[in-house]
C-alpha atoms as a PDB file:
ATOM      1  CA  UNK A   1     150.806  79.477 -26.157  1.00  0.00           C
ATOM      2  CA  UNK A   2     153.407  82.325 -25.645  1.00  0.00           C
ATOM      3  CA  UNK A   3     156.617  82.150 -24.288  1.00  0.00           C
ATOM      4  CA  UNK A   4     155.580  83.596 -21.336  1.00  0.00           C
ATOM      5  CA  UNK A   5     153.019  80.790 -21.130  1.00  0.00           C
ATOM      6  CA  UNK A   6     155.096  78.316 -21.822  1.00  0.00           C
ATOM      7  CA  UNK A   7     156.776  77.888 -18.317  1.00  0.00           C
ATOM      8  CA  UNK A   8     153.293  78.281 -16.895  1.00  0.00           C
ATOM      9  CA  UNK A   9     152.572  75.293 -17.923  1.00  0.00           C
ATOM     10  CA  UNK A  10     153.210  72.713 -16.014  1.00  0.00           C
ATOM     11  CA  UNK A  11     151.499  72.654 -12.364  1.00  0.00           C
ATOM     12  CA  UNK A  12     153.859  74.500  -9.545  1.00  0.00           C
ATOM     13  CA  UNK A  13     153.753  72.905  -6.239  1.00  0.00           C
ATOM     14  CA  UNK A  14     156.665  74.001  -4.640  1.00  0.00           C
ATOM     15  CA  UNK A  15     159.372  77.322  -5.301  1.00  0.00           C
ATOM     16  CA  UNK A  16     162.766  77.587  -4.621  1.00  0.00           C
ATOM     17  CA  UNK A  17     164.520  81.301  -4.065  1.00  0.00           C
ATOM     18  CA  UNK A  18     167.682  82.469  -3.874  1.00  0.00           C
ATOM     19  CA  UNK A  19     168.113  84.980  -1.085  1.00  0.00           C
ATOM     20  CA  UNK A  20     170.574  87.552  -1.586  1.00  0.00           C
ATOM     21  CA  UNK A  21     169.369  89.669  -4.807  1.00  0.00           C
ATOM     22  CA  UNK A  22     166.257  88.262  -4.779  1.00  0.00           C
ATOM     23  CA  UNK A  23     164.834  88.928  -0.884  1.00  0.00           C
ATOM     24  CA  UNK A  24     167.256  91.741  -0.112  1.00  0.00           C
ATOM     25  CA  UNK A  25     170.156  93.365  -1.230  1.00  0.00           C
ATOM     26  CA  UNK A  26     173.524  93.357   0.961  1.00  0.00           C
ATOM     27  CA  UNK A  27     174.351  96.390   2.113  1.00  0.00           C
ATOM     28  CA  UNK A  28     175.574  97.903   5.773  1.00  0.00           C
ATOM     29  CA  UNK A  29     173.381  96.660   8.703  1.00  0.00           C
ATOM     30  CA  UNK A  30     170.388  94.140   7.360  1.00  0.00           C
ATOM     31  CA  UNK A  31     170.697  95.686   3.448  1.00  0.00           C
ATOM     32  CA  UNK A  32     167.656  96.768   2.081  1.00  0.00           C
ATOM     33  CA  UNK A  33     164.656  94.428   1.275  1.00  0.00           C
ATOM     34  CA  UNK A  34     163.929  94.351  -2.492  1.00  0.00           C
ATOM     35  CA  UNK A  35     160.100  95.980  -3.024  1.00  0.00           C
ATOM     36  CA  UNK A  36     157.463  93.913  -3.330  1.00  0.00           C
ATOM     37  CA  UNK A  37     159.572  90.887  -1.996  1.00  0.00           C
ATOM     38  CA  UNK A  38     158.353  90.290   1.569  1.00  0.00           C
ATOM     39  CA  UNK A  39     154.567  90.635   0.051  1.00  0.00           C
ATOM     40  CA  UNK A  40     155.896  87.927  -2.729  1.00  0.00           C
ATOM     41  CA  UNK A  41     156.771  85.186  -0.107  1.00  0.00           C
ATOM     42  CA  UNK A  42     153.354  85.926   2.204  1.00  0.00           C
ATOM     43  CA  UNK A  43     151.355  85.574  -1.389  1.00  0.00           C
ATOM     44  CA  UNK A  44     153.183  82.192  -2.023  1.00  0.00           C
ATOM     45  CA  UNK A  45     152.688  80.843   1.601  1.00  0.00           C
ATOM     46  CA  UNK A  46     148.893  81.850   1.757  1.00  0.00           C
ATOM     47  CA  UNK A  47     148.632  80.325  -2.184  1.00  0.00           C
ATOM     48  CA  UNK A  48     149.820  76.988  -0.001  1.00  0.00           C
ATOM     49  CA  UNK A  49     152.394  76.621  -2.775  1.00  0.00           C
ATOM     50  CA  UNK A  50     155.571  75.432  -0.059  1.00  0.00           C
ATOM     51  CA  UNK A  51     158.789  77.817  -0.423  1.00  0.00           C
ATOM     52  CA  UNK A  52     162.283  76.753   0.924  1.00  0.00           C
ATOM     53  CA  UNK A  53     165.495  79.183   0.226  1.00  0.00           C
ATOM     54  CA  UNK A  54     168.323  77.803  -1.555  1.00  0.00           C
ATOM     55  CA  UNK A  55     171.257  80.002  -1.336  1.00  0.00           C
ATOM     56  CA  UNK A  56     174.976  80.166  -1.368  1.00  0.00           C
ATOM     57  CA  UNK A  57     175.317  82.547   1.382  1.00  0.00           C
ATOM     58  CA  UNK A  58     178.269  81.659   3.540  1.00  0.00           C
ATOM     59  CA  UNK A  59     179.130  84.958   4.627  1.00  0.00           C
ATOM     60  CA  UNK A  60     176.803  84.722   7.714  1.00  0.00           C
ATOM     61  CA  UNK A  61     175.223  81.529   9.626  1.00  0.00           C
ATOM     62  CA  UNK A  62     171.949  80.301   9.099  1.00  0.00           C
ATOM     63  CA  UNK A  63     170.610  81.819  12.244  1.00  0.00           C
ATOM     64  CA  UNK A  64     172.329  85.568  10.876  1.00  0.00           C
ATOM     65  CA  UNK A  65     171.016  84.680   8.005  1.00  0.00           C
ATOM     66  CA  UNK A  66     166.801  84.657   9.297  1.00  0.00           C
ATOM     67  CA  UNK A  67     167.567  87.619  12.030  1.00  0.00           C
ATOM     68  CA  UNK A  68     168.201  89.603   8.669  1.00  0.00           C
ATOM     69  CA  UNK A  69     165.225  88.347   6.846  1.00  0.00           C
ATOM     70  CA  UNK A  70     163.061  88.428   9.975  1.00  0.00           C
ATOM     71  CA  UNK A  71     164.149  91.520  10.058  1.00  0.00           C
ATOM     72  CA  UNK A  72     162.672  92.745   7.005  1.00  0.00           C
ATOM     73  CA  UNK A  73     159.780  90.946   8.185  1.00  0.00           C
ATOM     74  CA  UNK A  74     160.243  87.829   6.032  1.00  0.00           C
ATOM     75  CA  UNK A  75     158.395  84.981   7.368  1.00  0.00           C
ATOM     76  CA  UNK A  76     160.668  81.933   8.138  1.00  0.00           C
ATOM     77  CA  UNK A  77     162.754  79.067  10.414  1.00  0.00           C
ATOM     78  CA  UNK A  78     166.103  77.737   9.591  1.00  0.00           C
ATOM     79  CA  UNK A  79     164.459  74.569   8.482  1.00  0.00           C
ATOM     80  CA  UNK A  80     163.181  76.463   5.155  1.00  0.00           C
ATOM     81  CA  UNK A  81     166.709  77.237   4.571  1.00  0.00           C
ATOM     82  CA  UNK A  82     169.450  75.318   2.374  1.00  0.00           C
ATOM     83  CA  UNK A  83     173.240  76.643   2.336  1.00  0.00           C
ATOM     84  CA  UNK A  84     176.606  74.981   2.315  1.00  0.00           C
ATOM     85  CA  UNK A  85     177.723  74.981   5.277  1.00  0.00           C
ATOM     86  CA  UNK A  86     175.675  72.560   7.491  1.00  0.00           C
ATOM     87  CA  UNK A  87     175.642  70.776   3.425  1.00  0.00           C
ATOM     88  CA  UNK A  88     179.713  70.185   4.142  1.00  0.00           C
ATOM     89  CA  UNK A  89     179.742  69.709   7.716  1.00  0.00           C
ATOM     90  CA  UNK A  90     177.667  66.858   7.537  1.00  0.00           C
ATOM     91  CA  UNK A  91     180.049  65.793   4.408  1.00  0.00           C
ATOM     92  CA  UNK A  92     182.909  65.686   6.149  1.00  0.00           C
ATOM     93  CA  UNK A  93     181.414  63.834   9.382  1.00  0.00           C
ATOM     94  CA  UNK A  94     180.640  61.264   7.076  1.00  0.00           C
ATOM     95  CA  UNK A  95     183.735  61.084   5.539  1.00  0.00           C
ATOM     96  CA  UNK A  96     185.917  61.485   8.902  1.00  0.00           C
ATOM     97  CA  UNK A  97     187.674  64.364   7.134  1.00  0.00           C
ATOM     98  CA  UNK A  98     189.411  67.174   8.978  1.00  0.00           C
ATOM     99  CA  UNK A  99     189.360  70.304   7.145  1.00  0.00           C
ATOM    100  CA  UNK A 100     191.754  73.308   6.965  1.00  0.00           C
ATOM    101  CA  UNK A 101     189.083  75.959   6.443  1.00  0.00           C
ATOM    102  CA  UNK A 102     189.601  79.194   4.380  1.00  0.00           C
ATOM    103  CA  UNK A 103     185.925  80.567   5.190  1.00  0.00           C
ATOM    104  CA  UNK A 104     184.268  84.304   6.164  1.00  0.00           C
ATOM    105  CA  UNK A 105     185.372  84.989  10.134  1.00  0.00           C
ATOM    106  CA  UNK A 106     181.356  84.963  11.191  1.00  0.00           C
ATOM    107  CA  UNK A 107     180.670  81.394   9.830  1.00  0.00           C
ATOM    108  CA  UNK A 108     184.416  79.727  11.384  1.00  0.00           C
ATOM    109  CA  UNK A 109     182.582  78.782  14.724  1.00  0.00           C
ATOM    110  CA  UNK A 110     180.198  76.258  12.983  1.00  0.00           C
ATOM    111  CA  UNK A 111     183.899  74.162  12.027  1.00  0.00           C
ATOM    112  CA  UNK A 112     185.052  74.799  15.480  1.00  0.00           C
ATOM    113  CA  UNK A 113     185.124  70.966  16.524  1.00  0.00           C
ATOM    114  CA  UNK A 114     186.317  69.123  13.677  1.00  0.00           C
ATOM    115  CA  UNK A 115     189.664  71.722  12.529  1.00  0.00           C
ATOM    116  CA  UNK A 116     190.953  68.558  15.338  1.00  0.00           C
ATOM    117  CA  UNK A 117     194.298  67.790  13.440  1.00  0.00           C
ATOM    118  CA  UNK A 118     196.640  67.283   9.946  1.00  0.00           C
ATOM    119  CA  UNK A 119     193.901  68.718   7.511  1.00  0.00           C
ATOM    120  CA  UNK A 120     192.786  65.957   5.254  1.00  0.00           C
ATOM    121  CA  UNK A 121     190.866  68.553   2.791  1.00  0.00           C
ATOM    122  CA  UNK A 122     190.633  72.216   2.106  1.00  0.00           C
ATOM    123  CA  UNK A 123     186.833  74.207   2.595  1.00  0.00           C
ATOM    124  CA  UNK A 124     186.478  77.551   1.068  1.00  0.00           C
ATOM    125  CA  UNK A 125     183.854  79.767   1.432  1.00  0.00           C
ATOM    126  CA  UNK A 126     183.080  83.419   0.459  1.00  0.00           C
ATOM    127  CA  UNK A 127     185.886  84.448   2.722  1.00  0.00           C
ATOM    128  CA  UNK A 128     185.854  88.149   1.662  1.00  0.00           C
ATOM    129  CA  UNK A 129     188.549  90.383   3.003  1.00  0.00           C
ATOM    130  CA  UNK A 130     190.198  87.357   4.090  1.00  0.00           C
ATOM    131  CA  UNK A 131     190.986  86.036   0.667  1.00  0.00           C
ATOM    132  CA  UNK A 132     194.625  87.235   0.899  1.00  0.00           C
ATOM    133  CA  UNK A 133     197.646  85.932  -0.377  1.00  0.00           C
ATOM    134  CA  UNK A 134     198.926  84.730   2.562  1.00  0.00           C
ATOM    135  CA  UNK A 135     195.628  82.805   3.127  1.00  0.00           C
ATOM    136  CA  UNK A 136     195.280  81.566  -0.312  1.00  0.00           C
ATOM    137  CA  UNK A 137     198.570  80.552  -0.618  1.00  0.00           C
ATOM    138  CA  UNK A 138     198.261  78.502   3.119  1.00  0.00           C
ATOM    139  CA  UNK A 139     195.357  76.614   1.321  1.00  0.00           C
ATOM    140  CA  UNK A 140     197.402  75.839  -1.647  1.00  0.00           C
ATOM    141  CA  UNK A 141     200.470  74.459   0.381  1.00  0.00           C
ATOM    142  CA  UNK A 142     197.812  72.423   2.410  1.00  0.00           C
ATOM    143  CA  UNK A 143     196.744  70.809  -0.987  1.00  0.00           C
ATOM    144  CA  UNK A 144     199.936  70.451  -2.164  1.00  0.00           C
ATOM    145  CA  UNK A 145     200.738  68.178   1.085  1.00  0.00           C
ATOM    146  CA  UNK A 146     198.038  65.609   0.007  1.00  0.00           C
ATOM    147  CA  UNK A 147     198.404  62.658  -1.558  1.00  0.00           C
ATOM    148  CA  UNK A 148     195.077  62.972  -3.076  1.00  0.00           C
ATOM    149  CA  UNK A 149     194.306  66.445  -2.912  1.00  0.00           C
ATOM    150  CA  UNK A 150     190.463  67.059  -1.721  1.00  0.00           C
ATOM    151  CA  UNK A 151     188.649  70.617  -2.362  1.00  0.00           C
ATOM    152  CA  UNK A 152     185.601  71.751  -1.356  1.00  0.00           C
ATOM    153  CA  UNK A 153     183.779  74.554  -2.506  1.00  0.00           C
ATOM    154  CA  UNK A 154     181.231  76.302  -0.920  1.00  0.00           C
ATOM    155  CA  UNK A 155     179.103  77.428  -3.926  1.00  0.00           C
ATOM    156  CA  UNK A 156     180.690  78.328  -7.296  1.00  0.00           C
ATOM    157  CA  UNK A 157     179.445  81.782  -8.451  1.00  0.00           C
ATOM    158  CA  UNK A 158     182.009  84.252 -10.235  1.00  0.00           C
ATOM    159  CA  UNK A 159     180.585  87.264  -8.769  1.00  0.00           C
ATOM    160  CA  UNK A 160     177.467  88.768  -6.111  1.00  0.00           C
ATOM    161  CA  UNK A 161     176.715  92.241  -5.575  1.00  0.00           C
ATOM    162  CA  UNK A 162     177.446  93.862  -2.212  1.00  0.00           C
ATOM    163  CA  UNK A 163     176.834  97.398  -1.282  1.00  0.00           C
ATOM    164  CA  UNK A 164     175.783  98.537  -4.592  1.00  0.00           C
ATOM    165  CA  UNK A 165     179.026  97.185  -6.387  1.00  0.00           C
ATOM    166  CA  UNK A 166     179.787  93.499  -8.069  1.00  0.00           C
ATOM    167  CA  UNK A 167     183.005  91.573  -6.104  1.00  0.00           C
ATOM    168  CA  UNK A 168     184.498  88.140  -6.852  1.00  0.00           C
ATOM    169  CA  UNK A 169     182.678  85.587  -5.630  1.00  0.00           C
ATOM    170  CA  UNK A 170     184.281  81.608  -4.206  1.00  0.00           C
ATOM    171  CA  UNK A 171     184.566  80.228  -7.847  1.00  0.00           C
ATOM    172  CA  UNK A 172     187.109  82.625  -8.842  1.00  0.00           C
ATOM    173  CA  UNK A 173     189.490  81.886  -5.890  1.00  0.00           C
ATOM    174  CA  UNK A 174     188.696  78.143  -5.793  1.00  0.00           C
ATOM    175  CA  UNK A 175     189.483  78.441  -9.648  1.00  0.00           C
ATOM    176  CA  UNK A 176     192.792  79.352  -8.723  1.00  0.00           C
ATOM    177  CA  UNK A 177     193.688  76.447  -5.881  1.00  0.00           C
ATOM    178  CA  UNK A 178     192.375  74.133  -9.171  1.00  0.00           C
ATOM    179  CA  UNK A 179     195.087  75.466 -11.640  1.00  0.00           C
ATOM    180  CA  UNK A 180     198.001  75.397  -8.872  1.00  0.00           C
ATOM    181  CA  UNK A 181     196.658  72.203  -7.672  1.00  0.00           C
ATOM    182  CA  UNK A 182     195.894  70.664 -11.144  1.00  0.00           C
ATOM    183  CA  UNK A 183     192.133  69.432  -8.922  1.00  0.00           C
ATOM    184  CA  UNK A 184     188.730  70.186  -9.578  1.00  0.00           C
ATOM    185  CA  UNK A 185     186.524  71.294  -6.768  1.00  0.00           C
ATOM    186  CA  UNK A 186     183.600  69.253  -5.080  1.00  0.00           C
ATOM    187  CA  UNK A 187     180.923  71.757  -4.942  1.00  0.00           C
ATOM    188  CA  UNK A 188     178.458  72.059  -2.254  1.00  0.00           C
ATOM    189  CA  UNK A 189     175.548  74.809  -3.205  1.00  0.00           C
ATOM    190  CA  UNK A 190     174.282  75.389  -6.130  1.00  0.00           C
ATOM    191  CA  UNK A 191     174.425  74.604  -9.408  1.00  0.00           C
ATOM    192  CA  UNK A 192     175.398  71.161  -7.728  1.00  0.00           C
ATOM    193  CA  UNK A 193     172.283  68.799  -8.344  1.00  0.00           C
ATOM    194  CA  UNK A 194     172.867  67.451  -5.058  1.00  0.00           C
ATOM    195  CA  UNK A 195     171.768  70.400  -3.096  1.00  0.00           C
ATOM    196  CA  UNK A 196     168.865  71.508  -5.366  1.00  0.00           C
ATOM    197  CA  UNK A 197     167.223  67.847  -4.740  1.00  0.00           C
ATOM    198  CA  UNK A 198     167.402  68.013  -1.520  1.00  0.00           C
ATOM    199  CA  UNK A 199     165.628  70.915  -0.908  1.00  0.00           C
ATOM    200  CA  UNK A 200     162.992  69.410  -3.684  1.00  0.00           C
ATOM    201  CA  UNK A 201     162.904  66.191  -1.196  1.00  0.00           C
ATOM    202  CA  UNK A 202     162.145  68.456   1.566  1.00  0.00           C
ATOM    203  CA  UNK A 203     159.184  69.456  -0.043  1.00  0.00           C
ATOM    204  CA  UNK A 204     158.556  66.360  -1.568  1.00  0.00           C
ATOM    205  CA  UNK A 205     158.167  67.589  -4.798  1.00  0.00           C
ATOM    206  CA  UNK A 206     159.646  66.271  -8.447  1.00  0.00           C
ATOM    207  CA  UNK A 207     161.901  68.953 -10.605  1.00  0.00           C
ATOM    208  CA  UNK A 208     158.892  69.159 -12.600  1.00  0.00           C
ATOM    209  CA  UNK A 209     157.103  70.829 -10.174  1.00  0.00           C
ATOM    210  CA  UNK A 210     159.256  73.146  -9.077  1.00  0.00           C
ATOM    211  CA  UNK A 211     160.689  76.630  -9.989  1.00  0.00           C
ATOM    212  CA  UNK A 212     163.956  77.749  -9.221  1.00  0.00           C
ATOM    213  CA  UNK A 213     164.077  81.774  -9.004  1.00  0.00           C
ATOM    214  CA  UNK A 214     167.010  83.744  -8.654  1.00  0.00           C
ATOM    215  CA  UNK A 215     169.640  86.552  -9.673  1.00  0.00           C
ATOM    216  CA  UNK A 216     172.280  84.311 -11.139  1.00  0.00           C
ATOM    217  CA  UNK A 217     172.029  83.521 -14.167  1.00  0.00           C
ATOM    218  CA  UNK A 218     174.527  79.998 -14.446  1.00  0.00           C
ATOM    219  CA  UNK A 219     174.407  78.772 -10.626  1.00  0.00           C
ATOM    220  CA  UNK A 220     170.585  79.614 -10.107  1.00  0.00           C
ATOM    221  CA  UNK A 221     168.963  79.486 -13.821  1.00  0.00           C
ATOM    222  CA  UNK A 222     171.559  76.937 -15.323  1.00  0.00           C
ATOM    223  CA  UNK A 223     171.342  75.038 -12.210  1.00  0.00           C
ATOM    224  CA  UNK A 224     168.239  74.344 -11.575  1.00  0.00           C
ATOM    225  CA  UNK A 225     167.574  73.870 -15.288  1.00  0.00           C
ATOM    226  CA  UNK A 226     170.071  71.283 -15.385  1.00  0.00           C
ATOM    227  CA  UNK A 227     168.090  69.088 -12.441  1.00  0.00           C
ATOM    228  CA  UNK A 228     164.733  69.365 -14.727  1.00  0.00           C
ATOM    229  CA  UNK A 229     163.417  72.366 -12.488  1.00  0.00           C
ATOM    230  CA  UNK A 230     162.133  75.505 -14.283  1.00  0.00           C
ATOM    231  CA  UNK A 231     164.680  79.010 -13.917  1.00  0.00           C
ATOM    232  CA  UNK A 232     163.252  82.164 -13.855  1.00  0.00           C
ATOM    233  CA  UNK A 233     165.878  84.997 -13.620  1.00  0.00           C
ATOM    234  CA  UNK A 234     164.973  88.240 -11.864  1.00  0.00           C
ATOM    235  CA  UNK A 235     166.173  91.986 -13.020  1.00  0.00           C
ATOM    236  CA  UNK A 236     167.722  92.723  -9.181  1.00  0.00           C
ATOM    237  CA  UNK A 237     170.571  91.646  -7.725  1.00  0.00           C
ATOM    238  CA  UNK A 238     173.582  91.110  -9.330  1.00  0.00           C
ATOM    239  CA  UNK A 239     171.295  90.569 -12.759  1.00  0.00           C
ATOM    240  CA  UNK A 240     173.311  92.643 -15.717  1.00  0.00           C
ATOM    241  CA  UNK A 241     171.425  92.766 -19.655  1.00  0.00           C
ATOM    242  CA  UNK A 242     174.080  90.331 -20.707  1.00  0.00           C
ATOM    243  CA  UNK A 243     172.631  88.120 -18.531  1.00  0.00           C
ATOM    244  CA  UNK A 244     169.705  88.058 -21.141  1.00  0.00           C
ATOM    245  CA  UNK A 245     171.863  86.889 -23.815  1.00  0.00           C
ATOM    246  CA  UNK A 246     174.136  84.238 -22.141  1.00  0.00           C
ATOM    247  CA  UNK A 247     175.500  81.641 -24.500  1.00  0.00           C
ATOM    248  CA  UNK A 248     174.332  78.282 -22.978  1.00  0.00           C
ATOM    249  CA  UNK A 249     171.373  79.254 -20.652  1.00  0.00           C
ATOM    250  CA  UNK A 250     167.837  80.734 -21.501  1.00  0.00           C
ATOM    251  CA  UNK A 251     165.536  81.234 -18.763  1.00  0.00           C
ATOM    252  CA  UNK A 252     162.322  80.409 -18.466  1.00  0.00           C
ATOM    253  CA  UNK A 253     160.756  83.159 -17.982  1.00  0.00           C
ATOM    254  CA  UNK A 254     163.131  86.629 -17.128  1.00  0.00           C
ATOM    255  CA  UNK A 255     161.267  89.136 -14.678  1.00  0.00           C
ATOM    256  CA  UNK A 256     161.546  92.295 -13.647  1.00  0.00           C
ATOM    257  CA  UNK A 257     161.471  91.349  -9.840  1.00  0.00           C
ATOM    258  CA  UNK A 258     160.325  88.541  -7.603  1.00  0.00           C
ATOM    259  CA  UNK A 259     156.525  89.879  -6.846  1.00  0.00           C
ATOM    260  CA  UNK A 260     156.264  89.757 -11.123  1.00  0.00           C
ATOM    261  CA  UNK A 261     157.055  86.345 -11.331  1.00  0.00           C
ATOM    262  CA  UNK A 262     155.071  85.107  -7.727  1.00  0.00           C
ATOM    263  CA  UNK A 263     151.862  86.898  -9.276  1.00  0.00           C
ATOM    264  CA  UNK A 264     152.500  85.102 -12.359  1.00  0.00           C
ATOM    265  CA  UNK A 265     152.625  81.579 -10.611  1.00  0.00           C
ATOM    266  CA  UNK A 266     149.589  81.835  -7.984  1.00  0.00           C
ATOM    267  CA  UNK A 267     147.585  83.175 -10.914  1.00  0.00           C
ATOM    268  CA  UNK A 268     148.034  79.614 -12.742  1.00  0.00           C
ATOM    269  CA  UNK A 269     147.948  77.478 -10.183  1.00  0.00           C
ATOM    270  CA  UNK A 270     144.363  79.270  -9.151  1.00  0.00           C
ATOM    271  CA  UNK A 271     143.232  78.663 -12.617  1.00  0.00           C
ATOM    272  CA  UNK A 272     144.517  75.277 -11.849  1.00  0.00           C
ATOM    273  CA  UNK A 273     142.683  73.985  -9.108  1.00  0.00           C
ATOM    274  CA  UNK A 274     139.665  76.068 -10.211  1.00  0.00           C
END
């Protein structure tokens, strides 16, 4: 069997997909759906092979976040989505923590009733323009007030493309509160097992079922691959040819876009259940 065989393998009942450089990419107004995409997801859905997207955004909410995709005439509910912020709202409930939140201005309504007090913890999001130094260096004397310092990250990717060029991503800047703070971050999004399972228990799948497809190749690929699911990396997005030749993680199966890889899967599973 050939190594583009090999990944084949193994029955697919359920598919995981990272949004941004996989559906779309960001750009002004809704972006610009990738080709083929919005055919991709209807060929999964009438395949009855169960999608759910699994994405990092936090620079919009949830319900931004479908008007786009409906937009580009996606077919979808909030329910299909998984992202970090309703992930670490329900976190902190649980833990009766009060956050100081360093977060993207269109997503600091959802933490609108529990900012109640003396912060407890630090959130930070893809904040974009508002990662200043002021603002970064607010979060770090926040930190530095804690007896036990807590961080939480909202995702951990280095870098995403928007409007046609690559920009620092959470990691990097929650990289930096570590180092000052001598702390490591408690991630909430991917690669964190956490949130890949339970969009796998939504389903009601096992890893081994699933594939994981997206544009990144350590927090989509590695991450997934690390929970026993299968990563396929696309050639959109943020993708770069080094990604092809990244020292710890090997793909699956690398495609050129998301309609190459969802032709790929319904054609085995209808030789499956042939």
């Amino acid at each position: 069997m050939t190594a583009v065989k090999k990944w084949l393998k193994q029955p697919i009942k359920g598919v995981l997909l990272d949004i941004t450089g996989v559906l779309y990419e960001s750009g002004e107004g809704f972006g610009t759906a990738i080709p083929g995409s919005v055919d991709a997801v209807a060929r999964l859905r009438k395949a009855g092979i169960p999608v759910r997207f699994v994405t990092n955004e936090t620079c919009a909410t949830q319900a931004d976040v479908v008007k786009k995709l409906r937009h580009h005439n996606f077919s979808l509910s909030e329910a299909d989505i998984f992202s970090p912020v309703p992930a670490v709202i329900s976190i902190l409930k649980n833990q009766g923590l009060v956050p100081h939140i360093l977060v993207h201005p269109a997503i600091e309504l959802e933490f609108k009733d529990m900012v109640t007090g003396t912060p407890t913890c630090v959130v930070i999001g893809d904040a974009d323009e508002a990662f200043s130094f002021a603002n970064m260096n607010a979060a770090f004397r926040v930190l530095k007030t804690m007896e036990k310092p807590k961080l939480f990250a909202l995702g951990y990717g280095k870098y995403y493309k928007h409007k046609d060029q690559l920009q620092l991503d959470v990691g990097a800047f929650a990289n930096a509160l570590e180092f000052a703070c001598d702390i490591k971050s408690e991630v909430v999004g991917k690669p964190c097992l956490s949130f890949f399972s339970a969009a796998l228990s939504d389903i009601g799948i096992t890893p081994e079922e699933a594939v994981m497809i997206g544009d990144d190749i350590v927090s989509d690929v590695g991450g997934a691959q690390k929970c026993g699911i299968r990563g396929v990396l696309v050639r959109t997005g943020k993708y770069t040819d080094s990604c092809e030749n990244h020292p710890t993680v090997k793909p699956d199966f690398i495609a050129n876009n998301l309609l190459e890889a969802v032709d790929m899967i319904i054609e085995a599973h209808d030789n499956t259940f042939l």
